[in-house]
C-alpha atoms as a PDB file:
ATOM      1  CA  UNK A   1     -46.866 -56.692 125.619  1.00  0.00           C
ATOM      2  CA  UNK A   2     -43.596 -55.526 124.568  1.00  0.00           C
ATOM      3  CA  UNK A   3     -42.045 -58.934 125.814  1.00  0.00           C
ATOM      4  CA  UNK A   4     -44.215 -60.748 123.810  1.00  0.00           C
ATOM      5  CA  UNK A   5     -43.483 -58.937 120.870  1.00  0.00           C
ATOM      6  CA  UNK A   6     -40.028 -59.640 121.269  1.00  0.00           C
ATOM      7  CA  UNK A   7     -40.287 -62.963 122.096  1.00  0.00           C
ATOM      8  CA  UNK A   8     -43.184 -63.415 118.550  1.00  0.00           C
ATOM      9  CA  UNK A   9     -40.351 -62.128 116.518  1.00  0.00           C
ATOM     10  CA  UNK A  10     -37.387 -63.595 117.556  1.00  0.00           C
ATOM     11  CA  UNK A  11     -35.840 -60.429 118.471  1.00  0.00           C
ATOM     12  CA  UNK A  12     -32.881 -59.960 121.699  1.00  0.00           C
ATOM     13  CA  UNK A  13     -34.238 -58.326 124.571  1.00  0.00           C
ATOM     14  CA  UNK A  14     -33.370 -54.998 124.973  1.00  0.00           C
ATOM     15  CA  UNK A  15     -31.017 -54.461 127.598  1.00  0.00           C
ATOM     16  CA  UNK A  16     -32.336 -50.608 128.693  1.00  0.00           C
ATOM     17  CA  UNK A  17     -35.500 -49.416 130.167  1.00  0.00           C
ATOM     18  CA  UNK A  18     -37.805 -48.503 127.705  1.00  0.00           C
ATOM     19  CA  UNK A  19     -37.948 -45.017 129.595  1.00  0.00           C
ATOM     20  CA  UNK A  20     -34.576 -44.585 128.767  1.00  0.00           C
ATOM     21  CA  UNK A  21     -34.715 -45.884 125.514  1.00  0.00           C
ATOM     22  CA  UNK A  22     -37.460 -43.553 124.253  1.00  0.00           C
ATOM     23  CA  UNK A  23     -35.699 -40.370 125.721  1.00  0.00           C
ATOM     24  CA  UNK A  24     -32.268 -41.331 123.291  1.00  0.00           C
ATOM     25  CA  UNK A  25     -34.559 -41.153 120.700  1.00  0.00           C
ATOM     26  CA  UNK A  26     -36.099 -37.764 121.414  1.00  0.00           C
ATOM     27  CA  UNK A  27     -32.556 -36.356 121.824  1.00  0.00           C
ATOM     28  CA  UNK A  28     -31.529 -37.764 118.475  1.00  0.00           C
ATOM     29  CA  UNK A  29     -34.771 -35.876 117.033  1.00  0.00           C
ATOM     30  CA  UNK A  30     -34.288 -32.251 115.517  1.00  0.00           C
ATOM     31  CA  UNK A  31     -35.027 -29.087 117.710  1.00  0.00           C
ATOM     32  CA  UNK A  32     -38.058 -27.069 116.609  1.00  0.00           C
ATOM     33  CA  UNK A  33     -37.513 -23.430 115.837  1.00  0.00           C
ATOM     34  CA  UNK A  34     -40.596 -21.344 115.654  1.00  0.00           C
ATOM     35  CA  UNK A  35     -39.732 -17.641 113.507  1.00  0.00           C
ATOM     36  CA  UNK A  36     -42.115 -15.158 113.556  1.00  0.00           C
ATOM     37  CA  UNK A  37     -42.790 -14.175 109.242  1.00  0.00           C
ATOM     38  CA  UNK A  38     -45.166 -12.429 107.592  1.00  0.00           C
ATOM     39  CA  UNK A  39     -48.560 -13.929 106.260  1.00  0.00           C
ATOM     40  CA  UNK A  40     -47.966 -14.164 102.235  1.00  0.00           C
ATOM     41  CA  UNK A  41     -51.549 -13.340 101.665  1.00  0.00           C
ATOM     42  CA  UNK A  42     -52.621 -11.188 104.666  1.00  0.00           C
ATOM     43  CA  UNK A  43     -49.659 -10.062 105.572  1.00  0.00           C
ATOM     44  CA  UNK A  44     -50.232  -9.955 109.285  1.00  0.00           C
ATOM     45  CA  UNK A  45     -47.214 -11.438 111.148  1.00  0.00           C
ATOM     46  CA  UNK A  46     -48.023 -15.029 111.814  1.00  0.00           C
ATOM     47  CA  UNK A  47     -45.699 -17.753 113.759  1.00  0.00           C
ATOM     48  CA  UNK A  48     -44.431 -20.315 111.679  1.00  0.00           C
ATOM     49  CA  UNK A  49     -41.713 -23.255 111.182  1.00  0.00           C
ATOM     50  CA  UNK A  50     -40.422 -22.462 108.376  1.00  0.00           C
ATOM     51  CA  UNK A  51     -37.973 -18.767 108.527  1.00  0.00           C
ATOM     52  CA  UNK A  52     -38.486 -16.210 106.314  1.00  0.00           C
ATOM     53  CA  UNK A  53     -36.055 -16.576 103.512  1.00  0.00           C
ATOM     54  CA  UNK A  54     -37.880 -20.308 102.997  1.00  0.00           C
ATOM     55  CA  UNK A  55     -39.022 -20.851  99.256  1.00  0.00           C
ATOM     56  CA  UNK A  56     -42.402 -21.859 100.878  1.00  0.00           C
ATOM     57  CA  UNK A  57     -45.304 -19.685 100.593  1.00  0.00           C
ATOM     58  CA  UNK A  58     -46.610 -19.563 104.155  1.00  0.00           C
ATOM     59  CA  UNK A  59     -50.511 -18.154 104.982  1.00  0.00           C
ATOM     60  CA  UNK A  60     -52.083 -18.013 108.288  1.00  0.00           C
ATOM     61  CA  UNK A  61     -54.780 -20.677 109.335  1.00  0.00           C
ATOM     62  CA  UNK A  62     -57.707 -18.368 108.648  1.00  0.00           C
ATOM     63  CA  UNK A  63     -56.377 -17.471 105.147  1.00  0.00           C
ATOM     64  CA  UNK A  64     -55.946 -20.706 104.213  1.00  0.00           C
ATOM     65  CA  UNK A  65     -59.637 -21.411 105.835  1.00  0.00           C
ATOM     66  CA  UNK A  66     -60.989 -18.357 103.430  1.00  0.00           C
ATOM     67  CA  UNK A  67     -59.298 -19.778 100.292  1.00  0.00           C
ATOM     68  CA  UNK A  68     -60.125 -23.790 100.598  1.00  0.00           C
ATOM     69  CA  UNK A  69     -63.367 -22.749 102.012  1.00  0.00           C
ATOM     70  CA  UNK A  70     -64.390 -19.311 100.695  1.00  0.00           C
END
């Protein structure tokens, strides 16, 4: 299928294993840091992506369940 593709859009042919190919790109991808911060609304520590000093206002999954939901 990939061939095809290729060959449907006049593109070259790649001359490295797609294997290879698709591990360059998940080098060149950012590192995820996980930081343990406080729940802005429960305040029970929750993990999150975003560290503690972030301007975002992070709540846990059930807090945010309680207030979309009630």
């Amino acid at each position: 299928m990939e061939l095809e593709f290729y060959r449907k859009n006049s593109l070259p042919l790649p001359r490295r294993h797609p294997d290879a190919r698709h591990a360059d790109r998940i080098q060149r991808r950012p590192g995820r840091d996980f930081f343990i911060r406080t729940c802005d609304k429960t305040k029970e520590e929750i993990l999150s992506v975003y560290p503690e000093n972030s301007p975002f206002r992070v709540i846990s999954e059930e807090a945010f369940m309680q207030e979309v939901y009630g």
